[in-house]
Each structure stands twice: as structure tokens, then as C-alpha cells.
Protein backbone atom coordinates (compact mmCIF):
# COMPACT_ATOMS: atom_id res chain seq x y z
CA UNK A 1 -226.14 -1.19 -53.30
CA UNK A 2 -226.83 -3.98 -56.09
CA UNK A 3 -226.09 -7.29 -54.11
CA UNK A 4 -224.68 -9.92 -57.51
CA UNK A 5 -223.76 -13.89 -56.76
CA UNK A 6 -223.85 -16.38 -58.62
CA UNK A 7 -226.62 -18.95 -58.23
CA UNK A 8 -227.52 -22.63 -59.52
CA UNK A 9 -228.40 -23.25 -63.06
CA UNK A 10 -231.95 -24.73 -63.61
CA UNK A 11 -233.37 -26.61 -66.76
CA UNK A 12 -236.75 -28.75 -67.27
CA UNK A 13 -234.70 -31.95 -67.75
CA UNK A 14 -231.94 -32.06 -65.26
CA UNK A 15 -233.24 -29.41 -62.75
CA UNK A 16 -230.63 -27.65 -60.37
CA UNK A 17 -227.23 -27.73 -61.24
CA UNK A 18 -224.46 -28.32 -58.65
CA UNK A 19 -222.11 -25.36 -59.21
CA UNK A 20 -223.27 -21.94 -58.43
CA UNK A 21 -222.04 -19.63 -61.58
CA UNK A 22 -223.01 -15.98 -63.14
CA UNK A 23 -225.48 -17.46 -65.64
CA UNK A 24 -226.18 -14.04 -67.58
CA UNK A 25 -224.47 -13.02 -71.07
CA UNK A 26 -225.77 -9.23 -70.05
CA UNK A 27 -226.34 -7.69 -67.25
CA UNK A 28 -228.68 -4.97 -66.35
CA UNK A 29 -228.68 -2.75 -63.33
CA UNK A 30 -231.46 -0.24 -62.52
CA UNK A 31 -231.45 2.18 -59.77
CA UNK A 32 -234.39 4.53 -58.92
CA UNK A 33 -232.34 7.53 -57.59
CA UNK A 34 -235.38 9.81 -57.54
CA UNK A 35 -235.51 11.43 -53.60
CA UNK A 36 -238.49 13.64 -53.53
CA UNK A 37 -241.30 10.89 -52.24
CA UNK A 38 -243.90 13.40 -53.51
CA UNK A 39 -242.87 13.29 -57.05
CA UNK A 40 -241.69 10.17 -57.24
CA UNK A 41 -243.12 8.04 -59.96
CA UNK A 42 -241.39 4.57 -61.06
CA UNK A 43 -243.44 4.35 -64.30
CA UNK A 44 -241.36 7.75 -64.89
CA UNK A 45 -237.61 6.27 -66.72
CA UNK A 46 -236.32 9.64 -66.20
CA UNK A 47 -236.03 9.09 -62.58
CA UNK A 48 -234.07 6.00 -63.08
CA UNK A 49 -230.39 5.23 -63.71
CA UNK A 50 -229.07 2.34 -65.34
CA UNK A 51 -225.75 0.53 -66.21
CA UNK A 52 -225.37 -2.71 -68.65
CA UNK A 53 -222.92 -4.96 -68.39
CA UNK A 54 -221.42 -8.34 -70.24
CA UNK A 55 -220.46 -10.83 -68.09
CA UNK A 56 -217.18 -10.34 -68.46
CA UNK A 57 -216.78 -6.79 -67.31
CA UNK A 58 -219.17 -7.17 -64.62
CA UNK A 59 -216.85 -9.92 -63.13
CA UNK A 60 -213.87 -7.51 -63.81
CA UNK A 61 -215.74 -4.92 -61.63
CA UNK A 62 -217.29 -6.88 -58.82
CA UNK A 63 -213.48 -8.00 -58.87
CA UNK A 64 -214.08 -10.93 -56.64
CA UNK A 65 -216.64 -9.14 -54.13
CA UNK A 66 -220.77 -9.62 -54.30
CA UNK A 67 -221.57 -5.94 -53.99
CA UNK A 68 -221.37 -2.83 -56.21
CA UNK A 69 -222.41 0.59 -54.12
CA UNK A 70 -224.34 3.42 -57.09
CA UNK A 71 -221.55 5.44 -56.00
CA UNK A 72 -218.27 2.70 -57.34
CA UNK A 73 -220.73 2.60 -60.58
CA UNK A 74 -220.86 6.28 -60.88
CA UNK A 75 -217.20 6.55 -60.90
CA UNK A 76 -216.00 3.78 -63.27
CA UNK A 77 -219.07 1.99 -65.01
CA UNK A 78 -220.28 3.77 -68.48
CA UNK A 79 -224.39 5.28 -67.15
CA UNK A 80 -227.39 5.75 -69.03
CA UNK A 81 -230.28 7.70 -68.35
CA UNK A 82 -231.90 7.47 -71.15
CA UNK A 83 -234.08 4.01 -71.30
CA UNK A 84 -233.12 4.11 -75.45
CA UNK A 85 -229.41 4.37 -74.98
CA UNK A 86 -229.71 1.67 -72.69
CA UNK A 87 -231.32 -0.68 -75.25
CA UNK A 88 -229.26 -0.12 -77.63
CA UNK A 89 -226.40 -0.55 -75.49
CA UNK A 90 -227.83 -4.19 -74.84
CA UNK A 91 -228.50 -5.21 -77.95
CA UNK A 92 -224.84 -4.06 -78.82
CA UNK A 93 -223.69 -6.60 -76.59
């Protein structure tokens, strides 16, 4: 379950804002899915999943909640495995 809410701006000059927003151009979501503790290995990418998101869709899919389950991003948000295709994604964006 990735928890997502907006929070308070900073800068050096003016410190915390006074609106909470989504402060992110692109989002990135990483989920180790890997369930054999005796093998598992974060360092390993292939264990991980990952999604990327502009801000704009990832508003469209929280659709006014704070939560996304793995399993609502499974079904409708485009996945990458691979760490590469995930880059490249991002930089797309």
C-alpha cells in the first residue's frame, strides 16, 4: 500500500508554505514484492516492481483518496520491472 498526500512546500528564503499540495512533476513508486526472506536481496532490481507517474495521472488515479494498494496498480497503472525501462520512462516525462 503506497500511502501519497500532499505536504507543505519548503524553500531557503520563505521556509514552509501554507497550503499543502503534490509538489512532484514525476512520481516514482517502488515496491519490493520479493517473498522468499532467504533470497531476498534489495540491492537485487529484479525483485522490485515499479510504476512512474506525472502528476497529473497520479492525481487521476488516487482519484481523490491518499492510498494506492500494488494490487489497484497492477490492474490499471502501466509496470516496469526492468530498472532501464523505468528510466527511460522518467526521463520521457
Amino acid at each position: 500500500m503506497f500511502v501519497i498526500k500532499p505536504t507543505y512546500t519548503w524553500d531557503a528564503e520563505k521556509g514552509y508554505g501554507k497550503e499543502r499540495t503534490f509538489n512532484a512533476d514525476i512520481y516514482a513508486l517502488c515496491y519490493h514484492w520479493w517473498t522468499i526472506e532467504e533470497t531476498a536481496d534489495l540491492f537485487d532490481l529484479c525483485q522490485w516492481r515499479f510504476w512512474a507517474f506525472t502528476q497529473k495521472e497520479l492525481l487521476t488515479e488516487l482519484n481523490g483518496s491518499k492510498s494506492l494498494s500494488v494490487e489497484r496498480l497492477e490492474k490499471k497503472a502501466k509496470g516496469f520491472d526492468d530498472i532501464i525501462k523505468l528510466r527511460e520512462t522518467l526521463v520521457s516525462l
